[in-house]
PDB file of N, CA and C in Angstrom:
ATOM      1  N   UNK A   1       0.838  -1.179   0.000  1.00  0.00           N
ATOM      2  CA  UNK A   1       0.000   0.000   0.000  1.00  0.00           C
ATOM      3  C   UNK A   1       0.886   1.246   0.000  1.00  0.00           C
ATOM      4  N   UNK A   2       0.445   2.018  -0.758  1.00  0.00           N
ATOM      5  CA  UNK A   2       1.486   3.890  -0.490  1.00  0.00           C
ATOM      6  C   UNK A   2       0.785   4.334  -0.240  1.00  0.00           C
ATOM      7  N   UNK A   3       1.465   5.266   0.724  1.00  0.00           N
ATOM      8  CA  UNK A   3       0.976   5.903   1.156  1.00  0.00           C
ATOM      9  C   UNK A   3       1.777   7.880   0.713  1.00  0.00           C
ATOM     10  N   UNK A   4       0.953   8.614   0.884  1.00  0.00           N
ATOM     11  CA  UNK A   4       1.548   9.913   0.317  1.00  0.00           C
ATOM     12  C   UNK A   4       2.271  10.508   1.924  1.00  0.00           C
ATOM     13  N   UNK A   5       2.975  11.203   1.494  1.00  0.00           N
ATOM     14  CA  UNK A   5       3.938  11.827   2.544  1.00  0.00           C
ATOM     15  C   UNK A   5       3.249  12.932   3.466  1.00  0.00           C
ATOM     16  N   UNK A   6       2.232  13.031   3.242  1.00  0.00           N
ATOM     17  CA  UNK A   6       1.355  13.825   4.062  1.00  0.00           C
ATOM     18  C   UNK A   6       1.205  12.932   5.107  1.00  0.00           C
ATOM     19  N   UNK A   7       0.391  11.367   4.854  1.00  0.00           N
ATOM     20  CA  UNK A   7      -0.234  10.533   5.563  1.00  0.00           C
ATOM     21  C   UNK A   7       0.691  10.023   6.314  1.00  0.00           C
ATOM     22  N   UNK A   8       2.082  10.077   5.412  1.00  0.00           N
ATOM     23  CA  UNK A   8       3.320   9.157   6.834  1.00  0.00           C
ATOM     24  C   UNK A   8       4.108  10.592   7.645  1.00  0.00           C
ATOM     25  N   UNK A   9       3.499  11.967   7.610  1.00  0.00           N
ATOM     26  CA  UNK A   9       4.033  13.127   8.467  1.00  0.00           C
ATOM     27  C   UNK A   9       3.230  13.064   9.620  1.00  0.00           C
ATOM     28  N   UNK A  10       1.766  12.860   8.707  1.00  0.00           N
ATOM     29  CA  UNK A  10       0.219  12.892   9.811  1.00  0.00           C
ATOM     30  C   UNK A  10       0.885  11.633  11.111  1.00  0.00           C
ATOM     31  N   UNK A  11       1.331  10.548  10.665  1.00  0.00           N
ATOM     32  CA  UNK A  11       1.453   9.699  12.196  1.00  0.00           C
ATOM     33  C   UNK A  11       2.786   9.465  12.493  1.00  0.00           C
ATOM     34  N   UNK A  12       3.609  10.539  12.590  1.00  0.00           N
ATOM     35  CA  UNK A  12       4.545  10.792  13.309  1.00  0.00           C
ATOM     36  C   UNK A  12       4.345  11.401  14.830  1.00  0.00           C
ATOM     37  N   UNK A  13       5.266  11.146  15.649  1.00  0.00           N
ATOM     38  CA  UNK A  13       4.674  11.293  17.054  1.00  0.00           C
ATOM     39  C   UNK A  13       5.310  12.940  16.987  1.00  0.00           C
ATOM     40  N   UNK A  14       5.002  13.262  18.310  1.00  0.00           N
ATOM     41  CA  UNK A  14       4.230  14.947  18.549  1.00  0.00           C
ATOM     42  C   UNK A  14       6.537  15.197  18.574  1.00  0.00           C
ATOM     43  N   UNK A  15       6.452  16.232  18.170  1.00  0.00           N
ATOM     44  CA  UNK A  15       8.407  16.521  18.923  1.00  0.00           C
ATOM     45  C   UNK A  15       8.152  16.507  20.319  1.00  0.00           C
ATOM     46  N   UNK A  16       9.720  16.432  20.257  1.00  0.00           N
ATOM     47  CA  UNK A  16      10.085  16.129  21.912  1.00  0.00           C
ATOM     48  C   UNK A  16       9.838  17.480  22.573  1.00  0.00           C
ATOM     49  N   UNK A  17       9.947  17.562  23.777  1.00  0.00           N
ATOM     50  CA  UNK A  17       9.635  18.614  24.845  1.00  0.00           C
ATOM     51  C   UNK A  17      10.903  19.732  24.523  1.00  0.00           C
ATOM     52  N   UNK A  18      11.749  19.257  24.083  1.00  0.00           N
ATOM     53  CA  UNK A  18      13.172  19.801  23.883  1.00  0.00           C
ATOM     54  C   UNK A  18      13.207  20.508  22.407  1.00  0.00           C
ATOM     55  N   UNK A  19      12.580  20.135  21.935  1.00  0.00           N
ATOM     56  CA  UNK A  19      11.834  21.098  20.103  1.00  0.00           C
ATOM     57  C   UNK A  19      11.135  22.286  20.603  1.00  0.00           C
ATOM     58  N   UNK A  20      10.136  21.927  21.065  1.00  0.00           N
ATOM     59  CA  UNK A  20       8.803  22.411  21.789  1.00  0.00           C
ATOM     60  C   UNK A  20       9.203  23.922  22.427  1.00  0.00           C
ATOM     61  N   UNK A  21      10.229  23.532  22.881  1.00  0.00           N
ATOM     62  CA  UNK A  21      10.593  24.294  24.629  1.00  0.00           C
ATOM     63  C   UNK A  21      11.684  25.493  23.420  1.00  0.00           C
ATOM     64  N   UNK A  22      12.069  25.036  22.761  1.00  0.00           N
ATOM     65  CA  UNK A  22      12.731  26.579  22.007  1.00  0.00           C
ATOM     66  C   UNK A  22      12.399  27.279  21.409  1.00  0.00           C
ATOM     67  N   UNK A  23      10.881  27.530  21.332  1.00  0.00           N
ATOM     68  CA  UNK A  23      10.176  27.924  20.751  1.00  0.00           C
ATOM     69  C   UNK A  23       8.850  28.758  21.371  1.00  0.00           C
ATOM     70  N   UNK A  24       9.335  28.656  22.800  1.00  0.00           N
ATOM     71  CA  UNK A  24       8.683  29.598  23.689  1.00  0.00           C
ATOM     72  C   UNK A  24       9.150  30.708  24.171  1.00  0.00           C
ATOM     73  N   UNK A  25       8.654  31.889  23.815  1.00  0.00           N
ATOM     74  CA  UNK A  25       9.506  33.374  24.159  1.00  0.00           C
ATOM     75  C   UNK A  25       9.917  33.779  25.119  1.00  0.00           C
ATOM     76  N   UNK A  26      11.142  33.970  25.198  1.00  0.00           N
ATOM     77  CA  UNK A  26      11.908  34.660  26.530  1.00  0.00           C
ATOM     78  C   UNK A  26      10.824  35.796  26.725  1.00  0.00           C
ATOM     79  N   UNK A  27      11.081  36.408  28.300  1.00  0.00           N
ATOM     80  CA  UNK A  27      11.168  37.251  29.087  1.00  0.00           C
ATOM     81  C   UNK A  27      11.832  37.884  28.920  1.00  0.00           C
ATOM     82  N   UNK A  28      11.637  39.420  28.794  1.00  0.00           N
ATOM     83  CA  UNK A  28      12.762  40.898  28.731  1.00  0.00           C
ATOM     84  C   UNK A  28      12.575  40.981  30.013  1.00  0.00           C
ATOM     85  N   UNK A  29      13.940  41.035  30.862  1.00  0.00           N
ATOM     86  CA  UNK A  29      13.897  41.927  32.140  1.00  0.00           C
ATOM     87  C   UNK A  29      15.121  42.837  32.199  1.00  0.00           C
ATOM     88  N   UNK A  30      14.865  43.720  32.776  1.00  0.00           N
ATOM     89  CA  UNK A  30      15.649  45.360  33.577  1.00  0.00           C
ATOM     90  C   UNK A  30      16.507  44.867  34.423  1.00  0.00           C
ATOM     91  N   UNK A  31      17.414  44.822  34.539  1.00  0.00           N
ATOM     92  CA  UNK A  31      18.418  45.187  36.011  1.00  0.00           C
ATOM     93  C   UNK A  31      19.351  46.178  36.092  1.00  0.00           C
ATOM     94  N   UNK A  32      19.057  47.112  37.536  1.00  0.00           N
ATOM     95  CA  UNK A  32      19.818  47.937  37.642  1.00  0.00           C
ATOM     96  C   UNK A  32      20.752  47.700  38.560  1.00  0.00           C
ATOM     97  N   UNK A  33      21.633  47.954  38.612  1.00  0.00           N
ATOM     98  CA  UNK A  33      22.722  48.016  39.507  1.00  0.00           C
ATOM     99  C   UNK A  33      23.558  48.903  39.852  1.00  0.00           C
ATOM    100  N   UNK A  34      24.436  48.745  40.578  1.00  0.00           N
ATOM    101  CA  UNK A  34      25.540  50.186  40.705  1.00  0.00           C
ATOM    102  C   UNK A  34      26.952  49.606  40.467  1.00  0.00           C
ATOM    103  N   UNK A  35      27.814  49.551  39.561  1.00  0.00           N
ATOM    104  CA  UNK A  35      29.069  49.596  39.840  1.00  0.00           C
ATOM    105  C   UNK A  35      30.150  50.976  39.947  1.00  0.00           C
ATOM    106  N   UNK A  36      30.830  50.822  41.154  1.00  0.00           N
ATOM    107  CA  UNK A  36      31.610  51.864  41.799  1.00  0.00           C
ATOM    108  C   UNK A  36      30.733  53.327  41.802  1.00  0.00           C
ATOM    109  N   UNK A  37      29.673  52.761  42.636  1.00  0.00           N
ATOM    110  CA  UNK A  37      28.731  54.022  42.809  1.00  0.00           C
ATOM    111  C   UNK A  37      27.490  54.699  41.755  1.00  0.00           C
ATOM    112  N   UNK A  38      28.527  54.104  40.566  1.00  0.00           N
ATOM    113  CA  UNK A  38      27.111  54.667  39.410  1.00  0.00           C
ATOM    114  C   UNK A  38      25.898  53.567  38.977  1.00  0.00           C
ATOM    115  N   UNK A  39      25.426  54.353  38.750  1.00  0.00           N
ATOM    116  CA  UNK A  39      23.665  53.393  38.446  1.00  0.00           C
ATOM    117  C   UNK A  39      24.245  52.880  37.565  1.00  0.00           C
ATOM    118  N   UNK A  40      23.827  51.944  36.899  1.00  0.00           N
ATOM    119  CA  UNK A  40      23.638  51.242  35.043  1.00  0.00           C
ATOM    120  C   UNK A  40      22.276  50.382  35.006  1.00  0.00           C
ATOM    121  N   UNK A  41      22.216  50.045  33.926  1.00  0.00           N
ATOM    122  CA  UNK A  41      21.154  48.785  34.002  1.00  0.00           C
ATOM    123  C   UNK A  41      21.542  48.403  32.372  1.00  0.00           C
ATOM    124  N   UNK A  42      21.110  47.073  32.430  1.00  0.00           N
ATOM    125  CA  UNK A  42      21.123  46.322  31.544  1.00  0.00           C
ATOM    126  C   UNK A  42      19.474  45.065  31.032  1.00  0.00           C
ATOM    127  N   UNK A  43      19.908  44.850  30.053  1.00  0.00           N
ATOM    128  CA  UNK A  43      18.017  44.136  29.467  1.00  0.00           C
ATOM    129  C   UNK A  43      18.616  42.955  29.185  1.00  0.00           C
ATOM    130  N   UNK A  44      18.287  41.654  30.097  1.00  0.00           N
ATOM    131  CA  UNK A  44      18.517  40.328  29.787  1.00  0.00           C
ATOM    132  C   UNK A  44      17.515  39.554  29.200  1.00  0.00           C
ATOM    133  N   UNK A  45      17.395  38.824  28.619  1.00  0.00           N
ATOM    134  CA  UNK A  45      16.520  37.743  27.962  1.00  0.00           C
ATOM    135  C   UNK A  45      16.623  36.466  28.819  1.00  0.00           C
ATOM    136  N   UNK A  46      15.136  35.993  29.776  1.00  0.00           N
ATOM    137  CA  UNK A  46      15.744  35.125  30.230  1.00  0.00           C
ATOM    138  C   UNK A  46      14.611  33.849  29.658  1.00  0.00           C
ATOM    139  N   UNK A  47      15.034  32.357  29.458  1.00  0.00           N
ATOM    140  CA  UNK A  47      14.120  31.533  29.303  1.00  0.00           C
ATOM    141  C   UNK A  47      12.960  31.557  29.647  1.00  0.00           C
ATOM    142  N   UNK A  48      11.739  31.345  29.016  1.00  0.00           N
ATOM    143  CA  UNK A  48      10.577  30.610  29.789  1.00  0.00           C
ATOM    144  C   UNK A  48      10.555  29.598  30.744  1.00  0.00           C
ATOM    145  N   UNK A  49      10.158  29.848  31.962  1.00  0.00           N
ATOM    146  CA  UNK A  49      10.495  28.746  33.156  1.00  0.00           C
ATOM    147  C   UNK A  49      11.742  28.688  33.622  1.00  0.00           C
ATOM    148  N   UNK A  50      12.177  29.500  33.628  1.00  0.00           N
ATOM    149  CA  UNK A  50      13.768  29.821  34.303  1.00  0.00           C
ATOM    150  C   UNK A  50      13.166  30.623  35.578  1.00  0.00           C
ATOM    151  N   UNK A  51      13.719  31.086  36.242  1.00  0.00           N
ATOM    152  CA  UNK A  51      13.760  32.144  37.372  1.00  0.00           C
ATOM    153  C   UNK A  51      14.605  33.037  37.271  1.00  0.00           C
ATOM    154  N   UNK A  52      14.318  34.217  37.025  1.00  0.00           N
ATOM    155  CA  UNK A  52      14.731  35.259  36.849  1.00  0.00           C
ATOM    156  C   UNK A  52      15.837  35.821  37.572  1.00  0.00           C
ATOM    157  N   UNK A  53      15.242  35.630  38.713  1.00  0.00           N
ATOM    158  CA  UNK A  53      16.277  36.516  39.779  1.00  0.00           C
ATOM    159  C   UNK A  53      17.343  35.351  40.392  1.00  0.00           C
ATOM    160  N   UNK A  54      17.124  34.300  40.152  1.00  0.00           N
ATOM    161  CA  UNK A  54      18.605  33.290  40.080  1.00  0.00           C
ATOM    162  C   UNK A  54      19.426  33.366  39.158  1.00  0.00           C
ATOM    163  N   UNK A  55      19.363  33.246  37.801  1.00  0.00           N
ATOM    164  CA  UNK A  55      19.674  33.695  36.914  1.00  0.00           C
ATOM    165  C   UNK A  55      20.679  34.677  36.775  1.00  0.00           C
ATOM    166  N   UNK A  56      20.064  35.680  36.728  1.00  0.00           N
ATOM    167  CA  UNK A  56      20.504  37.165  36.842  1.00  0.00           C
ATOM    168  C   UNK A  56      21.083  37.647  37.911  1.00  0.00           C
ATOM    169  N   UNK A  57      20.627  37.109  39.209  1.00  0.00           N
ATOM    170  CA  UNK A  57      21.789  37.311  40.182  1.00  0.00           C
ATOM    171  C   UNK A  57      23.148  36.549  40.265  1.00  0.00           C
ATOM    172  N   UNK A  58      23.376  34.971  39.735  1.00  0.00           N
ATOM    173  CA  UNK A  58      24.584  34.448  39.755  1.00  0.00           C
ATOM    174  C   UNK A  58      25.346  35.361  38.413  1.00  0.00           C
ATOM    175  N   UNK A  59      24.584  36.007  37.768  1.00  0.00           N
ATOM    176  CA  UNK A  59      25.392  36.505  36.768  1.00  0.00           C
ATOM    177  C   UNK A  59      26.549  37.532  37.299  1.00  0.00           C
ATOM    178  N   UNK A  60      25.380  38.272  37.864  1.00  0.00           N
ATOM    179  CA  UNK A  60      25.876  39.652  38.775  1.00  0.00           C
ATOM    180  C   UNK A  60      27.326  39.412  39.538  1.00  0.00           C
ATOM    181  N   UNK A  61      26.364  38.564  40.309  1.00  0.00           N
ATOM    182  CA  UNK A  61      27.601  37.751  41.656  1.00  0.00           C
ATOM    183  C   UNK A  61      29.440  37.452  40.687  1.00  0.00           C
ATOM    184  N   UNK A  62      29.197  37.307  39.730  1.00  0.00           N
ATOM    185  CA  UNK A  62      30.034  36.981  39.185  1.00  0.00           C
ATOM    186  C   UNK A  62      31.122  38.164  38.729  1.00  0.00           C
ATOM    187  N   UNK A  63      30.499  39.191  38.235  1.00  0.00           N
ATOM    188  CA  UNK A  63      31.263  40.465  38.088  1.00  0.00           C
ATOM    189  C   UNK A  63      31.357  41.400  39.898  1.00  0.00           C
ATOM    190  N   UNK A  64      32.888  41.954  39.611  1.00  0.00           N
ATOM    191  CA  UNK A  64      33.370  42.346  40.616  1.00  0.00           C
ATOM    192  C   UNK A  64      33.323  43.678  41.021  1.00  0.00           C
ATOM    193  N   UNK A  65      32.000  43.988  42.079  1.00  0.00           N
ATOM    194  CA  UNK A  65      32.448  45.314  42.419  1.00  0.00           C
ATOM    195  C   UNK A  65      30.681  45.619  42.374  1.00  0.00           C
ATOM    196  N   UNK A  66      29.949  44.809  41.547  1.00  0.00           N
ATOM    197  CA  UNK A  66      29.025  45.068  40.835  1.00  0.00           C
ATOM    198  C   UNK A  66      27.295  44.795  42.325  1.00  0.00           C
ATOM    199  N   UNK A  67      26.526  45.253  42.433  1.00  0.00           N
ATOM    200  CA  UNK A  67      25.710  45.684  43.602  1.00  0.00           C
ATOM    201  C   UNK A  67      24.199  45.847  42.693  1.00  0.00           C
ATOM    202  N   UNK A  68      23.351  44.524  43.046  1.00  0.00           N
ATOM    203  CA  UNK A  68      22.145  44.306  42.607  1.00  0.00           C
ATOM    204  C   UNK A  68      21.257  45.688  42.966  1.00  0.00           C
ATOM    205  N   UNK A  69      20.552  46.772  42.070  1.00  0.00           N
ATOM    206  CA  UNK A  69      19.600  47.254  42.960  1.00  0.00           C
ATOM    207  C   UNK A  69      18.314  47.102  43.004  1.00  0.00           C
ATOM    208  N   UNK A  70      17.697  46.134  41.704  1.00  0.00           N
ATOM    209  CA  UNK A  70      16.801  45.762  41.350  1.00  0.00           C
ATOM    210  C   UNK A  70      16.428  45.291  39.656  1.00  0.00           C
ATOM    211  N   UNK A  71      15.138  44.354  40.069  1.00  0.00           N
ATOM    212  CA  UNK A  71      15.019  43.585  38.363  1.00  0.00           C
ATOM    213  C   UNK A  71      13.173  44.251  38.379  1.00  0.00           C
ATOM    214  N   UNK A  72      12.889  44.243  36.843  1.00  0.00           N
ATOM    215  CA  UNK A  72      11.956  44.383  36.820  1.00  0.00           C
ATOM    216  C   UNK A  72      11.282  44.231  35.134  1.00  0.00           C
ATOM    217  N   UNK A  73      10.345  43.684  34.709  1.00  0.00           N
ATOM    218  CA  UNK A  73       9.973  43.260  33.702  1.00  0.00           C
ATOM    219  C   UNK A  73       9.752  44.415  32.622  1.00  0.00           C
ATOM    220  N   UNK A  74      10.800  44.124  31.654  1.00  0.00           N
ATOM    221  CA  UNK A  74      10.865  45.204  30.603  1.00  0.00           C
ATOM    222  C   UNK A  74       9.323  45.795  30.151  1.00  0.00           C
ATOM    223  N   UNK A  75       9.083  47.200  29.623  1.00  0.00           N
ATOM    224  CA  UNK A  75       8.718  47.651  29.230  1.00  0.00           C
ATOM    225  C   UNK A  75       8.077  47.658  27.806  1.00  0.00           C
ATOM    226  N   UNK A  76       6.610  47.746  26.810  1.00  0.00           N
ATOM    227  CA  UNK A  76       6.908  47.469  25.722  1.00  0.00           C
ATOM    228  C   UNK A  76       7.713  47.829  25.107  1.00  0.00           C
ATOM    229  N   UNK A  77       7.719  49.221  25.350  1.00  0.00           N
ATOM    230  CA  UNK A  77       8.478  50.329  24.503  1.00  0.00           C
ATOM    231  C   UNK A  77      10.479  49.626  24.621  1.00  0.00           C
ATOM    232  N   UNK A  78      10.822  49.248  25.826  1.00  0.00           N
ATOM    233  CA  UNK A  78      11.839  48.340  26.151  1.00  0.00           C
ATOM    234  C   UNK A  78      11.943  47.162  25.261  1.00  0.00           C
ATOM    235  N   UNK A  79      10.798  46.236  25.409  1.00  0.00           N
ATOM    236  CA  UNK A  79      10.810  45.427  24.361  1.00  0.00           C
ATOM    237  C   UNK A  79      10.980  45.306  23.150  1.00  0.00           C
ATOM    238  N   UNK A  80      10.147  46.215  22.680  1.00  0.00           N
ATOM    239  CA  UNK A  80      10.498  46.796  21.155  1.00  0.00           C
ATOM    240  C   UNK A  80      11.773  47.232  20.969  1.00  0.00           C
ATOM    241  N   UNK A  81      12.882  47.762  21.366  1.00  0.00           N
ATOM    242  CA  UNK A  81      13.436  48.077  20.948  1.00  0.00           C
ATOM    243  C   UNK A  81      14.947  46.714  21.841  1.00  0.00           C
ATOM    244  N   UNK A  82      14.820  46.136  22.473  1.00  0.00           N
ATOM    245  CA  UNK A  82      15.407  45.005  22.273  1.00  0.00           C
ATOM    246  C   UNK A  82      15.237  43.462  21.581  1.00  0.00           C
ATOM    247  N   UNK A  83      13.979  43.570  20.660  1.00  0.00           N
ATOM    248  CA  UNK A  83      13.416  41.950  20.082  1.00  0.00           C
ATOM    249  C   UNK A  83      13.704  42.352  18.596  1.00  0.00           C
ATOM    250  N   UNK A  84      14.416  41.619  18.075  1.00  0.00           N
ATOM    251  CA  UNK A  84      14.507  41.333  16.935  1.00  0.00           C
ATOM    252  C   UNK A  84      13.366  41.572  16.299  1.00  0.00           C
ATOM    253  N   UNK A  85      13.450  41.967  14.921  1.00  0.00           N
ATOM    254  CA  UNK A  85      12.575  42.369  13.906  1.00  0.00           C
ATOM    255  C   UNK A  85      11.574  41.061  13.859  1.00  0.00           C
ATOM    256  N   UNK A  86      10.197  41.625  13.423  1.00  0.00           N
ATOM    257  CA  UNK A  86       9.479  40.045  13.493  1.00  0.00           C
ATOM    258  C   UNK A  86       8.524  40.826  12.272  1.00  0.00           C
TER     259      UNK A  86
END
C-alpha cells in the first residue's frame, strides 16, 4: 500500500519537549545596579520557566564590584526596541 507523505508526516509522534521548549519566548527583564557608585542597568533575555532573579543574580555575583539594585519586567516600549525584527 502507499501511502503519500502527508499521511506518513500525519502519524509521526508529537516533537520532543526539547523542540517544543525553544520555541517559547523569553522574558525581557531590567536590572539595575551600581558599579563603583554609578547606576547602570542592563536588558537580559531570560528563558521561559527559568527564574529570573537566580539567573541574573549568579550573573551579577560573578562580576566584581558590581551591587544588585533591582530587576523588573521590561517595558513594551523596552521590548520593542530590544526583540529582533518580526
Amino acid at each position: 500500500m502507499n501511502t503519500t507523505r502527508a499521511e506518513s508526516a500525519a502519524g509521526r509522534a508529537r516533537p520532543s519537549r526539547a523542540v517544543t521548549t525553544f520555541f517559547q519566548v523569553p522574558t525581557l527583564w531590567v536590572v539595575e545596579y551600581l558599579l563603583d557608585g554609578r547606576a547602570g542597568q542592563l536588558v537580559r533575555s531570560v528563558p521561559a520557566g527559568v527564574n529570573p532573579a537566580d539567573l541574573l543574580g549568579r550573573e551579577l555575583a560573578r562580576l566584581r564590584g558590581v551591587h544588585l539594585k533591582g530587576m523588573r519586567l521590561a517595558t513594551e516600549e523596552e521590548e520593542r526596541a530590544h526583540r529582533p525584527c518580526s
